[in-house]
Protein backbone atom coordinates (compact mmCIF):
# COMPACT_ATOMS: atom_id res chain seq x y z
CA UNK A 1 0.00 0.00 0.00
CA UNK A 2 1.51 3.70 -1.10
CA UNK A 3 1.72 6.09 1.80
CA UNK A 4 -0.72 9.10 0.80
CA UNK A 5 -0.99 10.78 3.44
CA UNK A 6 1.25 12.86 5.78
CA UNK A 7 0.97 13.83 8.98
CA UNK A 8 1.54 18.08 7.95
CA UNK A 9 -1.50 17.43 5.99
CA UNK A 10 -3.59 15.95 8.58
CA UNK A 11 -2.42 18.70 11.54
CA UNK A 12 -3.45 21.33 8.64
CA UNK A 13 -6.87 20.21 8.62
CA UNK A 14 -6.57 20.41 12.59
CA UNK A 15 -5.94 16.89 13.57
CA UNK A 16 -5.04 17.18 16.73
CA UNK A 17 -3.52 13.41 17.34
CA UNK A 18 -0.25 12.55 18.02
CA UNK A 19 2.14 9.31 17.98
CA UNK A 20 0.30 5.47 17.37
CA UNK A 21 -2.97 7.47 17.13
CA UNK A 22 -1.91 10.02 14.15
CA UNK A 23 -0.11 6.72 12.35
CA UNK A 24 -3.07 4.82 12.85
CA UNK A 25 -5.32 7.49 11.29
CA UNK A 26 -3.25 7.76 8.76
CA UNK A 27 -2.97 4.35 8.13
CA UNK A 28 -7.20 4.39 7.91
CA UNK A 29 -7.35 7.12 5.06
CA UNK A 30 -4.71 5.76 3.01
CA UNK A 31 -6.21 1.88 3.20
CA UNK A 32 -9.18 4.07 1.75
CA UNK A 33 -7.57 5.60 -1.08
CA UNK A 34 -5.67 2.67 -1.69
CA UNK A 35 -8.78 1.10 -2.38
CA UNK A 36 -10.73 3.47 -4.11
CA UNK A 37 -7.75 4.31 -6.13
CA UNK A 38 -7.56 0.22 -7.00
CA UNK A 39 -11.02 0.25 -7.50
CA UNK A 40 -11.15 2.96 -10.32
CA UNK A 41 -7.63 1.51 -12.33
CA UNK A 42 -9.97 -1.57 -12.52
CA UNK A 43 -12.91 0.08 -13.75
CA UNK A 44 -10.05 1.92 -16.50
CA UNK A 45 -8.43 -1.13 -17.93
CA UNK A 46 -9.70 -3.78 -20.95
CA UNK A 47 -10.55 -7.36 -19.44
CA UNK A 48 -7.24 -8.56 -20.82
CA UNK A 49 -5.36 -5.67 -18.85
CA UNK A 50 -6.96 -6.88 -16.21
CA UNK A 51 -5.92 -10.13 -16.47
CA UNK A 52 -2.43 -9.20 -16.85
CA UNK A 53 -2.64 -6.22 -14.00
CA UNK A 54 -3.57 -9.86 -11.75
CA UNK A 55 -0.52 -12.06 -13.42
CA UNK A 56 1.63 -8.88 -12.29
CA UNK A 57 0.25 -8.80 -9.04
CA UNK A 58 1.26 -12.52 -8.18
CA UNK A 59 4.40 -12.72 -9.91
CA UNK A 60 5.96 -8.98 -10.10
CA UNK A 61 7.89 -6.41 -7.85
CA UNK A 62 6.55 -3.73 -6.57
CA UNK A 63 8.96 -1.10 -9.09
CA UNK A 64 7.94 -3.60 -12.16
CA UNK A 65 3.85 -3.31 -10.72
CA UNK A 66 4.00 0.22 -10.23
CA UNK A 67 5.51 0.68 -13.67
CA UNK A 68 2.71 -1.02 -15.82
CA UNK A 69 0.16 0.64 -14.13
CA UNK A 70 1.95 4.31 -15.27
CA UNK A 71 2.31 2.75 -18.78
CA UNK A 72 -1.54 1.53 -18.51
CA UNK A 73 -3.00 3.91 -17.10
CA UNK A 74 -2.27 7.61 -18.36
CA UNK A 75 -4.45 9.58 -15.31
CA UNK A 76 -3.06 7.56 -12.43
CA UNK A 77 -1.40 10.74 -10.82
CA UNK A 78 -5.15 12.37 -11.13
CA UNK A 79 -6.87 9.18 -9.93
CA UNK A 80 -4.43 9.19 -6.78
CA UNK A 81 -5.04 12.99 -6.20
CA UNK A 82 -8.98 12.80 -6.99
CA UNK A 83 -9.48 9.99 -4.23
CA UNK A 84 -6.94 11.92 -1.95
CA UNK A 85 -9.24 14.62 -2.44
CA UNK A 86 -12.52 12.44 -1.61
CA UNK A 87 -11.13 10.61 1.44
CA UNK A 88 -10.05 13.77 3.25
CA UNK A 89 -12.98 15.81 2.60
CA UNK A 90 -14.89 12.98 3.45
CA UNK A 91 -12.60 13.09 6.88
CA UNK A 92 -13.12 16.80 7.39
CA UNK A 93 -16.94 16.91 7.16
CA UNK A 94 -16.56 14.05 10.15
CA UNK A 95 -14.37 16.17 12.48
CA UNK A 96 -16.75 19.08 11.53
CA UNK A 97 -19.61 17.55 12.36
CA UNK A 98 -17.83 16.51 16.15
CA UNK A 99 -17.19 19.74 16.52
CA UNK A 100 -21.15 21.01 16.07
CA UNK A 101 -22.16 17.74 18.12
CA UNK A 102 -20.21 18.78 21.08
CA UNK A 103 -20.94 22.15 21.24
CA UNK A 104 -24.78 21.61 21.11
């Protein structure tokens, strides 16, 4: 799984956590994007691509992975970013709506 997030970002949105807790966050929003960022290459590539995206998956190295899916997939810098974008507005609307909860 990439590492999307950083902690700068997430204390610039006003996360206030610190230590296991901030990693742990972390980890949580980039599982996301990892997913939803797997999730739309899928939906982008031909059935054989597919296939082969699979083959690479069980056979090839990370660098060799991470290539092909560059080659195969000319947005994946804007698919990353776009789902980036989703998961931590998604995240922010949360801690905004704590904050209105607690001081009702």
């Amino acid at each position: 799984m990439d590492n999307y997030i950083t902690p700068e970002e997430l204390r610039n949105l006003g996360v206030k956590l610190e230590g296991d807790a901030l990693q742990k966050l972390i980890d949580e929003l980039d599982e996301k994007i990892d997913t939803l960022v797997g999730d739309e290459i899928i939906d982008s590539l031909t059935p054989e691509d597919v296939e082969k995206l699979a083959e690479l998956q069980d056979s090839a190295s990370d660098e060799a992975l991470a290539e092909w899916i560059v080659e195969h997939v000319p947005d994946y810098p804007e698919i990353i970013e776009n789902n980036k974008d989703i998961v931590l507005g998604e995240y922010v609307e949360t801690l905004d709506n704590d904050e209105r909860n607690s001081n009702e």
